[in-house]
Protein backbone atom coordinates (compact mmCIF):
# COMPACT_ATOMS: atom_id res chain seq x y z
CA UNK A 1 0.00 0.00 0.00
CA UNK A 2 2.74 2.29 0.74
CA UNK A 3 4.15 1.71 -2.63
CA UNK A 4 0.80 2.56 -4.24
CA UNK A 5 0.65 5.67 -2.32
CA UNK A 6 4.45 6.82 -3.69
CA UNK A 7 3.26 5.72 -7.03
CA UNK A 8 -0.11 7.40 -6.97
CA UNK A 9 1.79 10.93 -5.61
CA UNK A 10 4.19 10.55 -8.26
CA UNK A 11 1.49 10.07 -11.14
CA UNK A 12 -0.63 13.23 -9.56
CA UNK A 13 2.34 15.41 -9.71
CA UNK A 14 2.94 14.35 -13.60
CA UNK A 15 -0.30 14.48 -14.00
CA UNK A 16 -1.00 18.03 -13.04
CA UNK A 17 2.31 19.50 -14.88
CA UNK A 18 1.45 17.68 -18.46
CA UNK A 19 -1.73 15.84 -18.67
CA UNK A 20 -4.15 19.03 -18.90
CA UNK A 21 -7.98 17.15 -18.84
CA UNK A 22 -10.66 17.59 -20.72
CA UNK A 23 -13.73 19.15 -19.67
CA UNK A 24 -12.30 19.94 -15.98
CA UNK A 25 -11.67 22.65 -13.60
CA UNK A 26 -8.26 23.54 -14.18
CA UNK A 27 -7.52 25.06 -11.14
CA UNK A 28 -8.46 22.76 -8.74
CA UNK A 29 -7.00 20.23 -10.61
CA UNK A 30 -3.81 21.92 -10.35
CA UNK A 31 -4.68 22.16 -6.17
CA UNK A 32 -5.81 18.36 -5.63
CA UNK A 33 -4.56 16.53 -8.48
CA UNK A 34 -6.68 13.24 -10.20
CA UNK A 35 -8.98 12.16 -7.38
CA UNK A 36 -9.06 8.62 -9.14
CA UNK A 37 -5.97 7.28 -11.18
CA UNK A 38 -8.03 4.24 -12.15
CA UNK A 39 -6.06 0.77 -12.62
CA UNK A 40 -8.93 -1.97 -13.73
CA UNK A 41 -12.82 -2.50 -14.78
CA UNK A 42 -14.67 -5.72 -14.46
CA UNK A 43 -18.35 -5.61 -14.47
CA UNK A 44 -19.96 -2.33 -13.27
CA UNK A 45 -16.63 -1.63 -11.24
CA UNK A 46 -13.72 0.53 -11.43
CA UNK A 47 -10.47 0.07 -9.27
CA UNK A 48 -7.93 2.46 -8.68
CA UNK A 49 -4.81 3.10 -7.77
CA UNK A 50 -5.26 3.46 -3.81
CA UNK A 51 -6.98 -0.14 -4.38
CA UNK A 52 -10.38 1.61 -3.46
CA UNK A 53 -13.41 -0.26 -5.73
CA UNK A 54 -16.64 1.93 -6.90
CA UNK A 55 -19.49 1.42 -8.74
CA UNK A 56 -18.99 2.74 -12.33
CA UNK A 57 -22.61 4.97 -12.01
CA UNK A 58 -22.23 6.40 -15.40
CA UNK A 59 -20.48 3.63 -17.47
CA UNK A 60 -17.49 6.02 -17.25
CA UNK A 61 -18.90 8.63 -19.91
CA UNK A 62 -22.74 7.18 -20.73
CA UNK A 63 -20.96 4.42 -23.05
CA UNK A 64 -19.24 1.18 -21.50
CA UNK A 65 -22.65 -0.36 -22.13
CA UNK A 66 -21.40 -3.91 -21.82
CA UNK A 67 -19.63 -3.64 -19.15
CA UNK A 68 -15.84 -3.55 -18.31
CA UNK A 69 -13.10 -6.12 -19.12
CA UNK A 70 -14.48 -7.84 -21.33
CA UNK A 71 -11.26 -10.13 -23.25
CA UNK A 72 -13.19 -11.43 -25.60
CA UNK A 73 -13.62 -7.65 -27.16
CA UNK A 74 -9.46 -7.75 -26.15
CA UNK A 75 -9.33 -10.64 -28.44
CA UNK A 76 -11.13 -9.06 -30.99
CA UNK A 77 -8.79 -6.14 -31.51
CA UNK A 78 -5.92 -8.13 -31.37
CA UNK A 79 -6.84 -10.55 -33.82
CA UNK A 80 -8.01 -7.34 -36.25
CA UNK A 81 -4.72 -5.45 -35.61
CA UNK A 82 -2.66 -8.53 -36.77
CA UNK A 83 -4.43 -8.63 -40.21
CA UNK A 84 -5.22 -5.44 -40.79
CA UNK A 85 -4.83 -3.22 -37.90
CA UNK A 86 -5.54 0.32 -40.35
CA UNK A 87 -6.75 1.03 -43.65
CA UNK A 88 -8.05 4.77 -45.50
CA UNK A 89 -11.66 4.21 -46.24
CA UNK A 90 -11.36 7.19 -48.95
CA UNK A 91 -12.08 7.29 -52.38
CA UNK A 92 -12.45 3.21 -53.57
CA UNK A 93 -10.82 1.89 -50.17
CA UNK A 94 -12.51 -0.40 -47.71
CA UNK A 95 -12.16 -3.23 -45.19
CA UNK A 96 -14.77 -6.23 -44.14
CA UNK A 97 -15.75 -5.08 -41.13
CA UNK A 98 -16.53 -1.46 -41.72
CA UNK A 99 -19.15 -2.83 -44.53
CA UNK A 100 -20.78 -5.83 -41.87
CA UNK A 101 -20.93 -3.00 -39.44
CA UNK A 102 -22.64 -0.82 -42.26
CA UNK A 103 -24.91 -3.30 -43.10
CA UNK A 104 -25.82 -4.66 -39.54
CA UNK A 105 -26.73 -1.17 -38.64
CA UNK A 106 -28.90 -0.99 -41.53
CA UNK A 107 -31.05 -4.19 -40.17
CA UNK A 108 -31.05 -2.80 -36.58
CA UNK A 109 -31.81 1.00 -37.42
CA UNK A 110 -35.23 2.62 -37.39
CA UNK A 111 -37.09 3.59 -39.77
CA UNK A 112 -34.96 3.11 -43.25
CA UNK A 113 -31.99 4.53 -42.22
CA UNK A 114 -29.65 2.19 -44.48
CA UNK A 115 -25.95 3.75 -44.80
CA UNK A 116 -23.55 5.30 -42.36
CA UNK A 117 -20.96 7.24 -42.20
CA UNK A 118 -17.97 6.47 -39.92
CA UNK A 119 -16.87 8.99 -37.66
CA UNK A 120 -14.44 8.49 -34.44
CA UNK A 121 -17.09 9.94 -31.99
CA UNK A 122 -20.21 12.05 -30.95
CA UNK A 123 -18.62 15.62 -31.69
CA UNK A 124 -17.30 14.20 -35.20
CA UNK A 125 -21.16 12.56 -35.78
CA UNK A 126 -23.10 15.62 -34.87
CA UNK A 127 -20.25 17.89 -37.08
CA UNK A 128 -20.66 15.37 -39.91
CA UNK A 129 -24.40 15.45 -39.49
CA UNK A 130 -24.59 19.23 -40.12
CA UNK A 131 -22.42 19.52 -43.57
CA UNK A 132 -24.41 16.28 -44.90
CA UNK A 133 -27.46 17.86 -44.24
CA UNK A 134 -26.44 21.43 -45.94
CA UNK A 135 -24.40 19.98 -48.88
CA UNK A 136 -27.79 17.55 -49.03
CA UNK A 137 -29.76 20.86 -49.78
CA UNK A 138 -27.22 22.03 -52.09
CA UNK A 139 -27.73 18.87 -54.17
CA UNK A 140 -31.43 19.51 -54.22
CA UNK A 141 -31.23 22.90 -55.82
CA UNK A 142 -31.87 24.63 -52.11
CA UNK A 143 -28.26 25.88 -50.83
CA UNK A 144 -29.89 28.76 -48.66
CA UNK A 145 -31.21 25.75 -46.60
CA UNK A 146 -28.41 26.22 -44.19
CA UNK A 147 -29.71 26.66 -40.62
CA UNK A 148 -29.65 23.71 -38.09
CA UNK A 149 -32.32 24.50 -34.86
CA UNK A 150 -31.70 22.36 -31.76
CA UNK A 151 -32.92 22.38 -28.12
CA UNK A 152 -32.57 24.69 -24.95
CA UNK A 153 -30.48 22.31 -22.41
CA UNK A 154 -28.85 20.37 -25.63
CA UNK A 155 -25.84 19.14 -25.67
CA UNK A 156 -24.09 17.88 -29.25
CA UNK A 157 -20.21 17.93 -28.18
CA UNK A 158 -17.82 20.24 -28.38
CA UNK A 159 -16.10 20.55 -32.11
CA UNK A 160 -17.20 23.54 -33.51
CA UNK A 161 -19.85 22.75 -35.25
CA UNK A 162 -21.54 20.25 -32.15
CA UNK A 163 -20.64 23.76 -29.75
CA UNK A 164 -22.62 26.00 -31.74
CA UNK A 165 -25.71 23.42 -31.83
CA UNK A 166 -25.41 22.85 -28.16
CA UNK A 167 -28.23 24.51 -25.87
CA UNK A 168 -26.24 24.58 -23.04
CA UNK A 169 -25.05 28.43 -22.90
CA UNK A 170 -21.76 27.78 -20.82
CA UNK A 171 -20.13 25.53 -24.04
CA UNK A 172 -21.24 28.08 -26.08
CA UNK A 173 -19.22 30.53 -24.32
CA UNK A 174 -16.42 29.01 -24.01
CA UNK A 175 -14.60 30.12 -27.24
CA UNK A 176 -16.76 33.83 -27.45
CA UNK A 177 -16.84 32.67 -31.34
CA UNK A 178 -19.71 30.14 -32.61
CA UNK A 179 -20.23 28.73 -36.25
CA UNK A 180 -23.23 30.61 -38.01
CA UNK A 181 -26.99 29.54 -38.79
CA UNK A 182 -27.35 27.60 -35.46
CA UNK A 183 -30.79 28.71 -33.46
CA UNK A 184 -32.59 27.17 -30.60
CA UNK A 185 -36.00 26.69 -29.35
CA UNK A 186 -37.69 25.74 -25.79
CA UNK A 187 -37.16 21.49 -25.39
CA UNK A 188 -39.98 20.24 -25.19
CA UNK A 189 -42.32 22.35 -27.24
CA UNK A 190 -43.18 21.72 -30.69
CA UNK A 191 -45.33 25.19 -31.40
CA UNK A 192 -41.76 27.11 -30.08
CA UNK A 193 -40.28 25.13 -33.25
CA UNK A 194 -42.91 25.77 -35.13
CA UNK A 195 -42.79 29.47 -34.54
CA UNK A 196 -38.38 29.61 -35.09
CA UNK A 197 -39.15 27.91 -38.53
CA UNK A 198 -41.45 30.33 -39.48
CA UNK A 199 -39.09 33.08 -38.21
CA UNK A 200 -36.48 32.29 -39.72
CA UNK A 201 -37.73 31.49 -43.18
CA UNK A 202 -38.50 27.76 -43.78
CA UNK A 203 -36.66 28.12 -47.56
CA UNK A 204 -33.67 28.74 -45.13
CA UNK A 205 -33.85 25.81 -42.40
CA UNK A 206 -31.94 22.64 -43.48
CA UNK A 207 -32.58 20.62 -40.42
CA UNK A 208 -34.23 20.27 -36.69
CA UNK A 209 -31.94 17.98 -34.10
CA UNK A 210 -33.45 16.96 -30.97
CA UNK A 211 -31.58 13.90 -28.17
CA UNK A 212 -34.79 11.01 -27.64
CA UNK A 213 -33.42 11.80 -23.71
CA UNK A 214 -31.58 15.04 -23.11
CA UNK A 215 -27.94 13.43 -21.39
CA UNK A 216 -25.73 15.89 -20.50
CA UNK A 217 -28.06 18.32 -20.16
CA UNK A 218 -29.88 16.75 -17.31
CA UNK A 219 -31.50 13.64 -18.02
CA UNK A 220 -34.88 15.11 -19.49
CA UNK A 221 -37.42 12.58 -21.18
CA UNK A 222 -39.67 13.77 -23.73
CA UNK A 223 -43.51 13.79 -22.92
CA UNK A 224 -45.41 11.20 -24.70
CA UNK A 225 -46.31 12.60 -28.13
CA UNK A 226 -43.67 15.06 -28.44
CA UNK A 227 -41.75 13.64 -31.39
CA UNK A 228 -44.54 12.47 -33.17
CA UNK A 229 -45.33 16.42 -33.64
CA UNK A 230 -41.85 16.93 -34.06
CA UNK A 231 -41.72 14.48 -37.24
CA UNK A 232 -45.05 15.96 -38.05
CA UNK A 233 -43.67 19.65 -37.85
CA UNK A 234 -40.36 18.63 -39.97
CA UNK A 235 -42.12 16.92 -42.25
CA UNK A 236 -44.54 19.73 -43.52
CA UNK A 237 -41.87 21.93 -44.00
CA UNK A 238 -39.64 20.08 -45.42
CA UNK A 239 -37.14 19.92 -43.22
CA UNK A 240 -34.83 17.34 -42.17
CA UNK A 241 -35.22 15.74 -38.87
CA UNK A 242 -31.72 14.51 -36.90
CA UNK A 243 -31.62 12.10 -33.65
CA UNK A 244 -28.97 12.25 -31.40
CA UNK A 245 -28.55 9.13 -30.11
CA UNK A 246 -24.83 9.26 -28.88
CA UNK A 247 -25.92 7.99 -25.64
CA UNK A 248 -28.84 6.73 -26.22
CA UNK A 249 -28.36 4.25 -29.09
CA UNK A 250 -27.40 0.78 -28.34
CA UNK A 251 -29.72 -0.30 -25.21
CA UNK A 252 -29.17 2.91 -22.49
CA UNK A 253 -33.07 3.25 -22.67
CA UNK A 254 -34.35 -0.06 -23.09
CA UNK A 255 -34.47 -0.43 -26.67
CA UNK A 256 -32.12 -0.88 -29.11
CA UNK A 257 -32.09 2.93 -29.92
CA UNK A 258 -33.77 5.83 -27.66
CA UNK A 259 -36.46 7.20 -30.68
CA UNK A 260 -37.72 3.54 -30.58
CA UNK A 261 -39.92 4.85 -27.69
CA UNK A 262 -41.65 7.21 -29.41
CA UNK A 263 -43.09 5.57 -32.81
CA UNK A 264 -40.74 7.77 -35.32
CA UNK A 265 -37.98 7.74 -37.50
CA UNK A 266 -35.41 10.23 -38.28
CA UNK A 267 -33.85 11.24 -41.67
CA UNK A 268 -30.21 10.83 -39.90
CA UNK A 269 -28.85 9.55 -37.01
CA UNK A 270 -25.96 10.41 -35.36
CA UNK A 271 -24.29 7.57 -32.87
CA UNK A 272 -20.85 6.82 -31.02
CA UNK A 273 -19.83 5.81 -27.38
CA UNK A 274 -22.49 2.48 -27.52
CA UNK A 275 -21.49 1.10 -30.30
CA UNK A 276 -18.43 -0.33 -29.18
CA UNK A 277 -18.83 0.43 -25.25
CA UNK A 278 -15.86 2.90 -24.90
CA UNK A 279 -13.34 -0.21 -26.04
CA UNK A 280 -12.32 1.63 -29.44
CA UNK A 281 -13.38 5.09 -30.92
CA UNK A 282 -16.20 5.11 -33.00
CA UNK A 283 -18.73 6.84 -34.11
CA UNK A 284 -21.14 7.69 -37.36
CA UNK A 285 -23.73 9.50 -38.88
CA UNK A 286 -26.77 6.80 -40.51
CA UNK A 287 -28.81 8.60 -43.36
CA UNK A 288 -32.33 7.15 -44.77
CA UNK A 289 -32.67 5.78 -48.19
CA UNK A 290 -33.94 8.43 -49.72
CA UNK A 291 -31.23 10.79 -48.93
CA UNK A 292 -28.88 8.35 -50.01
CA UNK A 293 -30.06 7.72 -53.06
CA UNK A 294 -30.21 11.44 -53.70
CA UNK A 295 -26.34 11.61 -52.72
CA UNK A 296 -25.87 8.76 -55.21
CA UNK A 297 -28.07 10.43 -58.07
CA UNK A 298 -27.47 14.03 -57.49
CA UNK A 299 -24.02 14.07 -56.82
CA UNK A 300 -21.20 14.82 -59.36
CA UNK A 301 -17.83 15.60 -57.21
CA UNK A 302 -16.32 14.01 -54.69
CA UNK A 303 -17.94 13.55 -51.28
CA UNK A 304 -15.20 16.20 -49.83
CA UNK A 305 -16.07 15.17 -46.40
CA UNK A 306 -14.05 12.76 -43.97
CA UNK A 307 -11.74 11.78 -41.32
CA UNK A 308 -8.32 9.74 -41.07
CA UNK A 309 -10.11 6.86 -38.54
CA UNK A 310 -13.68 6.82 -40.71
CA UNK A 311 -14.31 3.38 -40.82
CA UNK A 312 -11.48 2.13 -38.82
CA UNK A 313 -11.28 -1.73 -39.22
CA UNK A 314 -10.06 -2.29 -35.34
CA UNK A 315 -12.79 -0.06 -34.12
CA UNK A 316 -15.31 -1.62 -36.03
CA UNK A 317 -14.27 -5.30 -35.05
CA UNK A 318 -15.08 -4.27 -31.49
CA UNK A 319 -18.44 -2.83 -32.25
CA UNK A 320 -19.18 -6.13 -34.36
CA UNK A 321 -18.61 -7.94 -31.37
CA UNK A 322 -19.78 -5.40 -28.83
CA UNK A 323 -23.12 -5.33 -30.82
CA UNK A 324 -23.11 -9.67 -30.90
CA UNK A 325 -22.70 -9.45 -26.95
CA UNK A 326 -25.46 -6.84 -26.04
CA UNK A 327 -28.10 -9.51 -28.49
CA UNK A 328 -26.26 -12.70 -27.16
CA UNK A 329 -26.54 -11.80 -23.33
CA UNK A 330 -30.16 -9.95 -23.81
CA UNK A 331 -28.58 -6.56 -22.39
CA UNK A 332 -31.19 -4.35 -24.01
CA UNK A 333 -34.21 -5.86 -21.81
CA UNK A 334 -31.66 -6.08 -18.62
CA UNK A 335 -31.43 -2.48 -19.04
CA UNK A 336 -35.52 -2.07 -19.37
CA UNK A 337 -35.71 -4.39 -16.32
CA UNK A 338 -33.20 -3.04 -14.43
CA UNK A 339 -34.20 0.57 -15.04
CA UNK A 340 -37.25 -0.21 -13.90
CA UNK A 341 -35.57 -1.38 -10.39
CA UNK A 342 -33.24 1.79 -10.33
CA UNK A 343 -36.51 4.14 -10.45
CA UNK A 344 -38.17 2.49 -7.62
CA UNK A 345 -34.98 2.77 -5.38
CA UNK A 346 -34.99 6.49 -6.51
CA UNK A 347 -38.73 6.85 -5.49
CA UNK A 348 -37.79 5.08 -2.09
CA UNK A 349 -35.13 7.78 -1.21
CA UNK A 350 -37.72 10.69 -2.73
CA UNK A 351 -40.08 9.38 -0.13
CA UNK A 352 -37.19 9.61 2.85
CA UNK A 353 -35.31 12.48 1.53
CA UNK A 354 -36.73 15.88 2.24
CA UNK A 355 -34.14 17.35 -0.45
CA UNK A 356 -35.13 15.09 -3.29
CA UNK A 357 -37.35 16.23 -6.25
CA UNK A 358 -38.17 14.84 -9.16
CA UNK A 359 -36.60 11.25 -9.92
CA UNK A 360 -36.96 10.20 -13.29
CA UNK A 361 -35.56 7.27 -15.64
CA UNK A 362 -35.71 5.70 -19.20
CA UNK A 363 -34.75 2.40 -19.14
CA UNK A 364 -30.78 2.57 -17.44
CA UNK A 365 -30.57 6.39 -18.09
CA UNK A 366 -31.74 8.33 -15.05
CA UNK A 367 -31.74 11.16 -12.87
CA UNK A 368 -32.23 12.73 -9.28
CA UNK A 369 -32.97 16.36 -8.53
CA UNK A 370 -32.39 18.15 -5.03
CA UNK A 371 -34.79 20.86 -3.89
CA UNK A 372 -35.51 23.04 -0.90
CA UNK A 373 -38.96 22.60 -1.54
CA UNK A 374 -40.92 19.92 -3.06
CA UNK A 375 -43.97 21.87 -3.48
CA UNK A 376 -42.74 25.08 -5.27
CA UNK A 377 -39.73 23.17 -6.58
CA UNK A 378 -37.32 25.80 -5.11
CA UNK A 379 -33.64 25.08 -5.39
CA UNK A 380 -31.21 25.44 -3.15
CA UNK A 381 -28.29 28.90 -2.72
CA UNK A 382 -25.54 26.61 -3.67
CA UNK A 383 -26.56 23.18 -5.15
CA UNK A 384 -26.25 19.83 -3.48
CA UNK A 385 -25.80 17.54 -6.40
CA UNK A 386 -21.57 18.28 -6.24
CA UNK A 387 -21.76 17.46 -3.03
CA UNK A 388 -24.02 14.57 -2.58
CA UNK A 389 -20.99 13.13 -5.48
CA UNK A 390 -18.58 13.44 -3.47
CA UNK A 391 -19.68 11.84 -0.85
CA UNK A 392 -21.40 9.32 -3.12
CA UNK A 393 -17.41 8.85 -4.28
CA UNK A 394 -15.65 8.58 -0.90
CA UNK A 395 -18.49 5.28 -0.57
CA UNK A 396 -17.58 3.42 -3.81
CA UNK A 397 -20.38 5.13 -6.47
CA UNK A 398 -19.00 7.40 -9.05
CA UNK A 399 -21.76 9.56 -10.72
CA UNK A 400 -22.25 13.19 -12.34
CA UNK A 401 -23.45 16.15 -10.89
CA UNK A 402 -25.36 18.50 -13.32
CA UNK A 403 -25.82 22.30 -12.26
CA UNK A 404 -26.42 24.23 -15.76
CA UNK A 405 -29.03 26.43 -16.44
CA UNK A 406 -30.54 26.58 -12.50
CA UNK A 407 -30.21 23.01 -12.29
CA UNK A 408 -28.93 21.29 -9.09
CA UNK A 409 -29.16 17.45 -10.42
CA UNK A 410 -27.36 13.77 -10.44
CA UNK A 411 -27.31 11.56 -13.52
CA UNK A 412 -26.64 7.43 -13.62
CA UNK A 413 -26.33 5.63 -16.63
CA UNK A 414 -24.46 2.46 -15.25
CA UNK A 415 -22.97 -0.35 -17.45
CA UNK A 416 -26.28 -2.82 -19.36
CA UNK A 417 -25.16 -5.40 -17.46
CA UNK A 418 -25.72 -4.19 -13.88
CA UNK A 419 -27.96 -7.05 -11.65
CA UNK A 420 -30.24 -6.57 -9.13
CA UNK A 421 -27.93 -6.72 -5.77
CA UNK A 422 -25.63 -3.89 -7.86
CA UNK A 423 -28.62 -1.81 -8.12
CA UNK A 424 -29.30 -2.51 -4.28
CA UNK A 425 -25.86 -1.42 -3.55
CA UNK A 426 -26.11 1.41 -5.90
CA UNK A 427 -29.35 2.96 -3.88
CA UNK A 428 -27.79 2.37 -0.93
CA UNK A 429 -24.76 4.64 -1.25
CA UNK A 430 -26.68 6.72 -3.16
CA UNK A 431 -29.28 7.40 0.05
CA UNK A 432 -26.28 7.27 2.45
CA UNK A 433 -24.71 9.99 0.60
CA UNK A 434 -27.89 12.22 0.40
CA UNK A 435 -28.25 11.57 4.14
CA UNK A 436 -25.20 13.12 4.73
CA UNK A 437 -25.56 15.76 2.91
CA UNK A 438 -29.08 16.63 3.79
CA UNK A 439 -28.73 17.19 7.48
CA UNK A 440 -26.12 20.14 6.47
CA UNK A 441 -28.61 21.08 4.04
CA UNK A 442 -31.60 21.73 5.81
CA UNK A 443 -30.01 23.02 9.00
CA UNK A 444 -28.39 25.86 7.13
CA UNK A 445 -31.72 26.77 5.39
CA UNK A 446 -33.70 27.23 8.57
């Protein structure tokens, strides 16, 4: 142990003088260094390097869907980096397992979504999204279609393009400098689309892109109905309609992909972080028949569009496999059974917990919300959600805290794999944590 602790003090200082994090507070990373320097996964658990074990609450970043340490995915790779560990998918290039991941995403997908687009992630999707759906209008005789609306409390990632559709004002601002012909409506109200499209000129609107469950930006399911007027709105004016099912696709809801809920289909798709559980990077953008027949017909350049990894054989390997696993071990109704479980132990602790709102989940994508009041819904001065985390992390359960836009909120997605006695443990800590947190709470309120 004593070794570990040299070790881990030793990593921390490297850490904080060259390793500068992604999507972190800089300065108190600087002050405390990495609270985890994380070793192992097996199952629903992380391990670190202080030996301490948690409960992986979010699958690490919504995607380890199948669970950690899995060797046969190991395998996988290594047998697809022996043969052919890289190849360009540009121009007349390909490899067998980008075109069986192509086509078993066609026989999966809703609606008749039918040909993808490899990307290495969400941010990369939701970019790629965007230019097929303008140079789509172009090829259509309709260039001044350029403008993409999305949702208050969005989020789309953070390349430029995913930034400036992102709801969530604090990305936005970032940088001081968005891309142009991005606009945003209310979430869940079709008339406030219906109003933007009118405002801003339906000859000029190339496409509408909504999240089946709102991740990032608090866990927010969509009332029952709401995308069928969505598809019904998009639809009379000719506009295109995008999912983004980053974290949603692949089983996170309960079904194979999140807009399965609702009775629609998209024109595009945009997907990553599921499709091979966080084991290589992958992501894509799936486009209906129609529009790519239209590519196919309309079309007489070159697609000038694309990325070094598109269609990485490696990456797609894993998702093969990632994608045989979730069907072989039933994961996708786990996760509906399962989520089903998580929601009750979050209505146990909203019925003990004076500081818990609203509890809410789809399938294994969920949320808890603190309040001062349950009545008027009245938040807190300084929201409990960061703290309830960590102390949800000093007693093995590693979750996210989401405070944006008056929000004071914690979000679970854990791995598809997750069994009943995980889920008991889960609650558990999870009630412990608010306990602790809620006697400070309320006393300082009063």
């Amino acid at each position: 142990m004593m070794e570990n602790q040299k070790s881990y003090e030793q990593l921390a200082e490297l850490d904080k003088k060259h390793f500068l994090h992604p999507t972190t507070a800089i300065k108190q990373q600087q002050a405390n260094g990495p609270e985890f320097i994380l070793t192992k996964g097996e199952g629903v658990r992380l391990y670190d390097l202080k030996g301490r074990s948690s409960i992986d609450g979010l699958s690490s970043l919504w995607n380890v869907n199948i669970g950690h340490g899995r060797e046969e995915i190991a395998q996988v790779a290594y047998e697809q980096m022996k043969t052919l560990g890289y190849s360009s998918c540009f121009a007349t290039f390909s490899n067998e397992p980008a075109i069986k991941l192509a086509a078993k995403l066609a026989e999966i997908a809703p609606g008749n979504l039918t040909a993808t687009f490899f990307t290495s992630g969400g941010s990369e999707s939701n970019d790629t999204a965007y230019k097929l759906a303008r140079h789509y209008w172009i090829l259509k005789g309709q260039p001044e279609r350029k403008k993409i609306i999305s949702r208050s409390q969005s989020y789309h990632g953070v390349a430029m393009g995913a930034t400036s559709a992102t709801g969530l004002k604090p990305f936005r601002d970032f940088t001081n400098s968005l891309a142009p012909d991005f606009c945003y409506v209310d979430h869940f109200s079709p008339q406030a689309l219906r109003d933007k499209i009118k405002e801003e000129g339906p000859e000029t609107v190339a496409a509408y892109i909504a999240e089946p469950v709102q991740g990032a930006g608090g866990v927010h399911i969509a009332p029952e109905g709401y995308f069928k007027e969505i598809r019904s709105i998009c639809d009379e004016f000719g506009i295109l309609f995008i999912t983004d099912e980053v974290i949603t696709a692949f089983g996170r809801t309960g079904k194979y992909f999140g807009i399965d809920h609702y009775d629609v289909a998209p024109d595009m798709m945009c997907f990553a972080k599921g499709i091979t559980s966080g084991y290589a990077q992958l992501g894509g953008v799936m486009i209906s028949e129609t529009m790519h027949n239209d590519f196919i017909e309309l079309s007489e350049g070159t697609l000038l569009h694309g990325y070094t990894y598109s269609g990485h054989p490696m990456a797609c390997a894993v998702a093969l496999k990632n994608l045989e696993i979730l069907e072989r071990e039933n994961l996708i109704d786990n996760a509906l059974v399962m989520g089903e479980e998580l929601l009750k132990g979050f209505k146990k602790i909203q019925s003990e917990r004076s500081v818990v709102g609203d509890v809410r989940t789809l399938g294994l994508i969920g949320a808890v919300e603190f309040v001062k009041n349950k009545e008027t819904n009245e938040r807190f001065p300084e929201p409990l959600a960061p703290k309830v985390l960590a102390e949800a992390a000093k007693r093995g359960l590693i979750v996210r805290s989401v405070v944006f836009d008056n929000q004071d909120t914690l979000v679970f997605a854990p791995p598809l794999i997750i069994n009943q006695q995980e889920i008991n443990e889960l609650i558990q800590i999870l009630n412990e944590s608010i306990e602790a947190v809620e006697r400070t709470a309320v006393s300082a309120s009063n």
